[in-house]
Protein backbone atom coordinates (compact mmCIF):
# COMPACT_ATOMS: atom_id res chain seq x y z
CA UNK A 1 7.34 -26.39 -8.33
CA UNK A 2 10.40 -26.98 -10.31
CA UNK A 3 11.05 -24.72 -13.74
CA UNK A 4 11.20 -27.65 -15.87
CA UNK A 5 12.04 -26.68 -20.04
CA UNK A 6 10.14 -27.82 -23.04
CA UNK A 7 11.39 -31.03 -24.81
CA UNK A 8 11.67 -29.63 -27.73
CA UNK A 9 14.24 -27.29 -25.95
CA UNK A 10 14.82 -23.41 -27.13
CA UNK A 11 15.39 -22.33 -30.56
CA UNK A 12 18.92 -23.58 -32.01
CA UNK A 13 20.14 -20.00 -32.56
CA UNK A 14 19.17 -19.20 -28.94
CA UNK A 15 21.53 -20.27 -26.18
CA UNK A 16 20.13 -20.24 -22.63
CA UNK A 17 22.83 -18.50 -20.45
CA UNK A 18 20.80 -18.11 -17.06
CA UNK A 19 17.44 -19.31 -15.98
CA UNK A 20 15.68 -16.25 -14.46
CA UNK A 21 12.89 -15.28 -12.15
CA UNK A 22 11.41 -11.80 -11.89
CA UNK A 23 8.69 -11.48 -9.54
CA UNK A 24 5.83 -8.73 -10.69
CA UNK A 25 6.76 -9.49 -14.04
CA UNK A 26 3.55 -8.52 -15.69
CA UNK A 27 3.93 -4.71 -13.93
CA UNK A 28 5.39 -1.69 -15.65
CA UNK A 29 9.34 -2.12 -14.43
CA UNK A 30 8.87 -6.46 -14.58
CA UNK A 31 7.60 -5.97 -18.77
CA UNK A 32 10.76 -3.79 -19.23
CA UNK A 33 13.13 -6.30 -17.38
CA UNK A 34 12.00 -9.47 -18.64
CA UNK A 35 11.89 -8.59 -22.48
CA UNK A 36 15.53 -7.52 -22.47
CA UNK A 37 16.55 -10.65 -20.56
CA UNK A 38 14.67 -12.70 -22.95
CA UNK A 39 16.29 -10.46 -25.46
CA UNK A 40 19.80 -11.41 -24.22
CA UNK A 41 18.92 -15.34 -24.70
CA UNK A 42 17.71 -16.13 -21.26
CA UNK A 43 14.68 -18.19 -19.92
CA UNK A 44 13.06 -16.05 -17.75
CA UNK A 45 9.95 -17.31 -15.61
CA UNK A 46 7.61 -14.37 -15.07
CA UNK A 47 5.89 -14.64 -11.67
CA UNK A 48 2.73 -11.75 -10.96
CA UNK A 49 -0.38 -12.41 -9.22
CA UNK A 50 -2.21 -9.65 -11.40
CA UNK A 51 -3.36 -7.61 -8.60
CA UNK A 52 -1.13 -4.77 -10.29
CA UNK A 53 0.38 -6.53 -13.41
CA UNK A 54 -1.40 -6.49 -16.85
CA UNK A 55 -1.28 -9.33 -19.31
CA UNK A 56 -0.91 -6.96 -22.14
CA UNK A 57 2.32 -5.65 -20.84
CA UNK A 58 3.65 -9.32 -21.52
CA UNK A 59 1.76 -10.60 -24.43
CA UNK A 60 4.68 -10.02 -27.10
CA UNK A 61 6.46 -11.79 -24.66
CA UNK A 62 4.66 -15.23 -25.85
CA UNK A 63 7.10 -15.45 -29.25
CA UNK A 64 9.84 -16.67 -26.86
CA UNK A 65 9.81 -19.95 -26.70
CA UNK A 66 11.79 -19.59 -23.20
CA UNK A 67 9.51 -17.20 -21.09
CA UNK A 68 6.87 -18.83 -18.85
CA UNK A 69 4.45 -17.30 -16.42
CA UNK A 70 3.13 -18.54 -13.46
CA UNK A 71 -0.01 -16.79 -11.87
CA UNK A 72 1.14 -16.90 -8.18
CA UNK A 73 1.30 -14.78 -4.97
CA UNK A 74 5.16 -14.64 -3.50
CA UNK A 75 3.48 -14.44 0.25
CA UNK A 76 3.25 -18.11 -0.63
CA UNK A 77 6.30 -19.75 -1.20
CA UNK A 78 7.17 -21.41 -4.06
CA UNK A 79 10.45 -23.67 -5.04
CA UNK A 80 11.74 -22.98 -8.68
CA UNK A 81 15.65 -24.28 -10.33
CA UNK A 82 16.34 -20.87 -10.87
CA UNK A 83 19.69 -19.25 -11.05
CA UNK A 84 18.69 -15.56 -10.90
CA UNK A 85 15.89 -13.54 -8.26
CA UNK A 86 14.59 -10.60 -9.30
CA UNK A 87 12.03 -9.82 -6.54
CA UNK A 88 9.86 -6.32 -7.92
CA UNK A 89 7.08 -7.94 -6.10
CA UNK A 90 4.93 -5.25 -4.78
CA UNK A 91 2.33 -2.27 -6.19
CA UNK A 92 4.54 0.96 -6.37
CA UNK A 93 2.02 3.69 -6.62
CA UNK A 94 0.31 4.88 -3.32
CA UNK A 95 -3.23 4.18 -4.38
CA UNK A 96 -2.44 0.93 -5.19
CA UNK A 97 -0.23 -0.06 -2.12
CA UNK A 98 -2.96 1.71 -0.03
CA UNK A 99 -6.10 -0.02 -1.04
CA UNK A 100 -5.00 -3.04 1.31
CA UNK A 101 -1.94 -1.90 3.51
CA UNK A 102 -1.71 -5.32 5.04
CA UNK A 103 -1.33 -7.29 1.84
CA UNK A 104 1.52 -4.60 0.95
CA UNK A 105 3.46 -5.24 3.95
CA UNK A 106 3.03 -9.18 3.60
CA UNK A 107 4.13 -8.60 0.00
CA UNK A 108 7.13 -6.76 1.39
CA UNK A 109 8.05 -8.97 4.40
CA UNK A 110 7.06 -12.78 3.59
CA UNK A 111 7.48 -12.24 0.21
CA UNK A 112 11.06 -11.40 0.77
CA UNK A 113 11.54 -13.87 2.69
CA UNK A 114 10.13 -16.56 0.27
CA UNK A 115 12.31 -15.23 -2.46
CA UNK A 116 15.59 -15.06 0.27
CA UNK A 117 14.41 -19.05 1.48
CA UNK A 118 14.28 -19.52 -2.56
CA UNK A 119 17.54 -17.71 -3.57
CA UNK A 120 19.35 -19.89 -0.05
CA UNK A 121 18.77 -23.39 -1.08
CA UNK A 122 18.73 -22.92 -5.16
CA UNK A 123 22.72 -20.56 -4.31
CA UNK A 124 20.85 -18.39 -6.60
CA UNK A 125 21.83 -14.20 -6.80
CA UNK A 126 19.03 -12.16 -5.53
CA UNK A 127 18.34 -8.92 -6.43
CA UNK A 128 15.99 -6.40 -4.80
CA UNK A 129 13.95 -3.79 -5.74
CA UNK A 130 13.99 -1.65 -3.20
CA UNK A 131 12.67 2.37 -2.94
CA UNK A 132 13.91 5.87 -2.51
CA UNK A 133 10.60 6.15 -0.24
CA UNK A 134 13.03 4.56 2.15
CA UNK A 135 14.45 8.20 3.12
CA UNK A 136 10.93 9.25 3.67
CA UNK A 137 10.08 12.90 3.57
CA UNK A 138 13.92 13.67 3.89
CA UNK A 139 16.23 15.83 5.63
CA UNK A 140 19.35 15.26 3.49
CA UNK A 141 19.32 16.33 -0.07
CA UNK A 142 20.28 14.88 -2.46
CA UNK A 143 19.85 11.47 -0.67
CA UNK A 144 22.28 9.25 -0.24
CA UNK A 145 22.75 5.66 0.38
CA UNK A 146 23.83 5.85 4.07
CA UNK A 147 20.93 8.32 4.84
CA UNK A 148 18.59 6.64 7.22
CA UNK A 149 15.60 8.07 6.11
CA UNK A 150 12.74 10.36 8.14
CA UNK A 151 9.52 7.90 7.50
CA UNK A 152 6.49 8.09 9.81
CA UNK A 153 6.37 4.32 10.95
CA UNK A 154 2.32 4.41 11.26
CA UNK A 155 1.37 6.92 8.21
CA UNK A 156 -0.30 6.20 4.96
CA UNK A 157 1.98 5.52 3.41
CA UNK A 158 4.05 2.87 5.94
CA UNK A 159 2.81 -0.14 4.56
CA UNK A 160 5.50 0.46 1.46
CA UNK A 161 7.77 2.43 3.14
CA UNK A 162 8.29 0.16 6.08
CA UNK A 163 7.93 -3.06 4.60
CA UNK A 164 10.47 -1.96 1.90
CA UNK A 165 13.25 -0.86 5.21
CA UNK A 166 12.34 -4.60 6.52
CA UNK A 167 12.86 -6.38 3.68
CA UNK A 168 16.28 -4.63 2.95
CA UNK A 169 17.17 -5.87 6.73
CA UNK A 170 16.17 -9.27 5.60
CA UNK A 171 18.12 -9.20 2.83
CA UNK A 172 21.29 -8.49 4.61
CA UNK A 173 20.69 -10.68 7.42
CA UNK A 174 20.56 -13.68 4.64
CA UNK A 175 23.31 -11.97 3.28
CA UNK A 176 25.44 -12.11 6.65
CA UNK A 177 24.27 -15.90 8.27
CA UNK A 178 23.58 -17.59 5.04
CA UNK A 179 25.83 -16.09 2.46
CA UNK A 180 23.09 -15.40 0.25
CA UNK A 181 24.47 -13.23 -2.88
CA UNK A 182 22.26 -9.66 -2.73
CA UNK A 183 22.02 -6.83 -5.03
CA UNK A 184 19.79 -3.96 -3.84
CA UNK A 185 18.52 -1.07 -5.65
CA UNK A 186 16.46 2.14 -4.30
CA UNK A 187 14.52 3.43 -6.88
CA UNK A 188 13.43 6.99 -7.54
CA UNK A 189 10.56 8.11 -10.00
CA UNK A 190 9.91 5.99 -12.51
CA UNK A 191 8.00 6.69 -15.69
CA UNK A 192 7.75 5.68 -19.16
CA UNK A 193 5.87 2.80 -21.60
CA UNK A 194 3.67 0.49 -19.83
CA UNK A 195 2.89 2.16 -16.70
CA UNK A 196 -1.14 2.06 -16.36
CA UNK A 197 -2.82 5.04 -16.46
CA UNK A 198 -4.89 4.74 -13.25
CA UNK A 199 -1.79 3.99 -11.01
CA UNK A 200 -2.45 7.39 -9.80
CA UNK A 201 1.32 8.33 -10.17
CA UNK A 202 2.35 12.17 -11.20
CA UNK A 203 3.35 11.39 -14.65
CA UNK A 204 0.43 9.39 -15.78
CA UNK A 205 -1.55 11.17 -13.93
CA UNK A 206 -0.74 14.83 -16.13
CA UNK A 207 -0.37 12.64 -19.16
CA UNK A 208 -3.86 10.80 -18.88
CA UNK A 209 -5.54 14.19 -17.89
CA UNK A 210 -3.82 16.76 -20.82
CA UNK A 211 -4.64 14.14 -23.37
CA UNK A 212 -8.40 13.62 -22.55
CA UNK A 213 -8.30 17.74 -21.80
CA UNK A 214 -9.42 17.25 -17.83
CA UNK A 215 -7.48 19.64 -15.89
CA UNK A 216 -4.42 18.79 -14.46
CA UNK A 217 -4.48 18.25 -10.36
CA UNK A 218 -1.50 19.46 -8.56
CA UNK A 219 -1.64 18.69 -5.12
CA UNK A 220 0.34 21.42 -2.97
CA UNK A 221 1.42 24.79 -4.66
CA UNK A 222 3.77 22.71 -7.00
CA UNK A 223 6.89 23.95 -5.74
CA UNK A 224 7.80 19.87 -4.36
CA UNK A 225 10.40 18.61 -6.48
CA UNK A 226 11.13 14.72 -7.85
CA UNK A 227 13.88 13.13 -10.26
CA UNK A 228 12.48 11.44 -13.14
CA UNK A 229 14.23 8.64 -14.59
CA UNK A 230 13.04 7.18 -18.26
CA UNK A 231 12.28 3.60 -17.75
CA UNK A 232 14.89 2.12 -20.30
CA UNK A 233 17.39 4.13 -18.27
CA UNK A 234 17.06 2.20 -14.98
CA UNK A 235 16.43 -1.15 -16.39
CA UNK A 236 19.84 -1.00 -17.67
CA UNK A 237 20.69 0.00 -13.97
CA UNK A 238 19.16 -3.28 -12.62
CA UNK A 239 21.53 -5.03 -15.27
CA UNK A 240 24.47 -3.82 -14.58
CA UNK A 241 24.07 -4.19 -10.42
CA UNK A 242 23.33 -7.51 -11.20
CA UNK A 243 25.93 -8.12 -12.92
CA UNK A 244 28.73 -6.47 -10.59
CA UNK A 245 31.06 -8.42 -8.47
CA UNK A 246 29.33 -9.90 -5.47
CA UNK A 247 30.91 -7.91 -3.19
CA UNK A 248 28.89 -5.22 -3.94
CA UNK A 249 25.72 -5.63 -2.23
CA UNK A 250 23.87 -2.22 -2.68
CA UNK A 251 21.43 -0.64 -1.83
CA UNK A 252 22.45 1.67 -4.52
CA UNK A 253 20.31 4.85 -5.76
CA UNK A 254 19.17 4.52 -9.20
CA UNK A 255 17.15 7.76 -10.70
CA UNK A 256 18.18 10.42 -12.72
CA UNK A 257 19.84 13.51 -10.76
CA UNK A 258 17.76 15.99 -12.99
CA UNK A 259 15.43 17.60 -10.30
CA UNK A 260 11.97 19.34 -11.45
CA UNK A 261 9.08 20.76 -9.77
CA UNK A 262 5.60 19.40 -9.86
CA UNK A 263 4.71 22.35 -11.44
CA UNK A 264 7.66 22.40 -13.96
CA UNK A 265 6.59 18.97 -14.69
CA UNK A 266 2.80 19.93 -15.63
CA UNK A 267 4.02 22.81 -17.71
CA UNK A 268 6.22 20.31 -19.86
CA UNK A 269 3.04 17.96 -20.72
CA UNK A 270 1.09 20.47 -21.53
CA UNK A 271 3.29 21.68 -24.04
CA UNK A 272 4.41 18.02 -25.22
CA UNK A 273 0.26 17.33 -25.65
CA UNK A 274 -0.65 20.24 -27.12
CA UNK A 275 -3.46 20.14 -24.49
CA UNK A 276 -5.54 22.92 -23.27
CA UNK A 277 -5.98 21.49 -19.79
CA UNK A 278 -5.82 23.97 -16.75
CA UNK A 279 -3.93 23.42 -13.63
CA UNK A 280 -5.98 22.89 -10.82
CA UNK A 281 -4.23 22.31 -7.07
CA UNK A 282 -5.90 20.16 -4.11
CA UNK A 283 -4.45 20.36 -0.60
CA UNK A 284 -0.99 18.11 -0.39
CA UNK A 285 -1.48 14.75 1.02
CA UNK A 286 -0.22 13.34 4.26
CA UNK A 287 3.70 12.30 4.47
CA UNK A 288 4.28 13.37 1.10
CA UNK A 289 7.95 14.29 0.61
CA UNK A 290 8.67 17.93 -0.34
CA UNK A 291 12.21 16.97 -2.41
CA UNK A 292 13.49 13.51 -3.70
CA UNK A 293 16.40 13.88 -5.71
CA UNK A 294 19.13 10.90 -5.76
CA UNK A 295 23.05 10.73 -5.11
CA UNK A 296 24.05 8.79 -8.13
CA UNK A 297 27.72 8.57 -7.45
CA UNK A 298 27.57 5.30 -6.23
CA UNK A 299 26.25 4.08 -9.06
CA UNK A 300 28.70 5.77 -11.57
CA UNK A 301 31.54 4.87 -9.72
CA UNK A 302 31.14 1.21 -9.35
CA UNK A 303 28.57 0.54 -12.31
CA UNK A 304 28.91 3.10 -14.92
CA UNK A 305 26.21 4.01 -15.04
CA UNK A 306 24.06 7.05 -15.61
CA UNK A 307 20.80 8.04 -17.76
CA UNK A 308 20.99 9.26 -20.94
CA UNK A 309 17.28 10.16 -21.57
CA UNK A 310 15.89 13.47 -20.57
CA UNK A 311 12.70 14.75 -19.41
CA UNK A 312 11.08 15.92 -22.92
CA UNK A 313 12.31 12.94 -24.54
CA UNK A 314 10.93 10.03 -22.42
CA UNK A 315 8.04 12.12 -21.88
CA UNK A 316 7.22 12.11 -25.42
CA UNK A 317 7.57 8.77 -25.83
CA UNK A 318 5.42 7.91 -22.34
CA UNK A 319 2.73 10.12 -24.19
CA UNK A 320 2.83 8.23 -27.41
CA UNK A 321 1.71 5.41 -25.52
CA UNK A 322 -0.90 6.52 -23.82
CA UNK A 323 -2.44 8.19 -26.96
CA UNK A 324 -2.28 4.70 -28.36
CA UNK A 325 -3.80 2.77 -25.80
CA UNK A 326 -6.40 5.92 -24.69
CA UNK A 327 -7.16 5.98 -28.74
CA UNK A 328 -7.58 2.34 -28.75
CA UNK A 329 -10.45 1.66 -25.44
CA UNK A 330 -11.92 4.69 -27.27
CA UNK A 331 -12.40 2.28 -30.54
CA UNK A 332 -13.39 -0.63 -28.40
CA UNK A 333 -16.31 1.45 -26.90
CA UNK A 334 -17.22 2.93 -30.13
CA UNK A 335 -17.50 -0.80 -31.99
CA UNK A 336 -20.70 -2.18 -32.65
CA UNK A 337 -21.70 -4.98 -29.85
């Protein structure tokens, strides 16, 4: 399948610089990326299979006359004229990735190395989103990149964890035989705009719950800490590393170093809500890590880069949106039939 253009061509005022594929383009991070490439005057091909991915996170998308989307799976390969791979491929949140552990693995691993096949005989930069749950539940804190990680191999949560460790081997071994130009990123907590409010992640979660007053559900006593980095932030992260000089191949840690409790973090939405929801706590799940907090140096050093939007901010922004979109399926169901 080749990425063939429109003969009417772009808009004259727009000048294509790169064409661009992001895998999971449709999903919370993919929205973010491909608007602000589109934004920057490149064609960008959106790939997403919608197991995860939401058409409405890419429907303003349809004014540029140089996105596309293609409704594919990347376990099956696919041949595009593409100068840029982003691969973000892959559900994030655990009751996602969980629901079929097989699929997430394939996603991972053959998906990978689809995109790496792709990004060998197109010379095309690749660029992959790798995890922080690559350090598992860790015994070096903060993490950095040449920690190896302490993840159970046959856990619940394996399926992501593993198949994000393989496909960063994969990615190196193109890197080595074939020469294949790789950017790799590990990314810590995520929230902000477009994330979907049943993806069973802590932030939506205690968003979702303080604005329709449930209680709040804290698994564990709270005290587990995580770095949250706004959305905006690490997209401009992915930029930048893909943008470096090719000798630097990553992975690099991208979060923000700001490290809260769970319980710190519940506290903070129910104040930025206004909510009277109670905190609740349910016994801590299997393999989940007690700290995750990233070494950023890496990142400053060679990129510049570091986020500039804290907690209360992006939080109040991550709640606008779900007010708006909670208020709105409340309107649907409340509209005559």
């Amino acid at each position: 399948m080749h990425g063939a253009k429109d003969d009417s061509g772009p808009s004259p005022s727009r000048k294509i610089q790169k064409r661009i594929l992001v895998t999971g383009g449709a999903g919370f991070l993919g929205s973010h990326l491909c608007e602000l490439l589109l934004g920057a005057g490149h064609e960008v091909i959106c790939i997403d299979n919608f197991s995860t991915g939401l058409r409405r996170n890419i429907a303003q998308l349809k004014r540029f006359d140089t996105f596309r989307v293609i409704t594919h799976d990347i376990v099956e390969p696919i041949d595009l004229d593409v100068d840029e791979i982003y691969n973000l491929a892959c559900p994030a949140s655990p009751p996602h990735y969980q629901t079929d552990p097989i699929q997430t693995t394939k996603t991972c691993v053959i998906g990978s190395l689809n995109l790496l096949d792709l990004a060998a005989r197109r010379r095309a930069r690749i660029f992959q989103a790798s995890t922080s749950e690559v350090y598992g539940d860790p015994h070096v804190h903060p993490q950095v990149e040449s920690y190896w990680g302490n993840v159970n191999p046959f856990g619940p949560r394996s399926c992501y964890d593993e198949g994000k460790r393989c496909a960063e081997t994969l990615f190196f071994d193109f890197h080595k035989i074939r020469g294949v130009e790789i950017k790799i990123v590990r990314i810590f907590n995520t929230y902000g705009p477009r994330m979907r409010p049943d993806d069973g992640r802590v932030v939506s979660n205690f968003i979702v719950q303080a604005l329709k007053g449930e209680d709040i559900t804290i698994y564990g006593d709270g005290s587990q800490t995580r770095s949250f980095c706004f959305v905006d932030d690490l997209i401009d992260g992915f930029i930048r590393l893909m943008a470096s000089p090719s000798s630097l191949t990553g992975p690099v840690n991208l979060g923000n170093p700001g490290e809260f409790t769970i319980g710190e973090l519940a506290e903070q939405v129910i104040q930025l809500t206004g909510s009277r929801s109670k905190i609740v706590r349910h016994p801590l799940p299997v393999d989940d890590p007690r700290q995750r907090r990233p070494d950023i140096s890496l990142a400053t050093e060679q990129l510049g880069w570091r986020p500039t939007v804290n907690l209360s901010e992006g939080l109040a922004q991550t709640i606008r949106y779900f007010d708006e979109l909670l208020s709105q399926s409340k309107r649907k169901v409340m509209e005559p039939v």
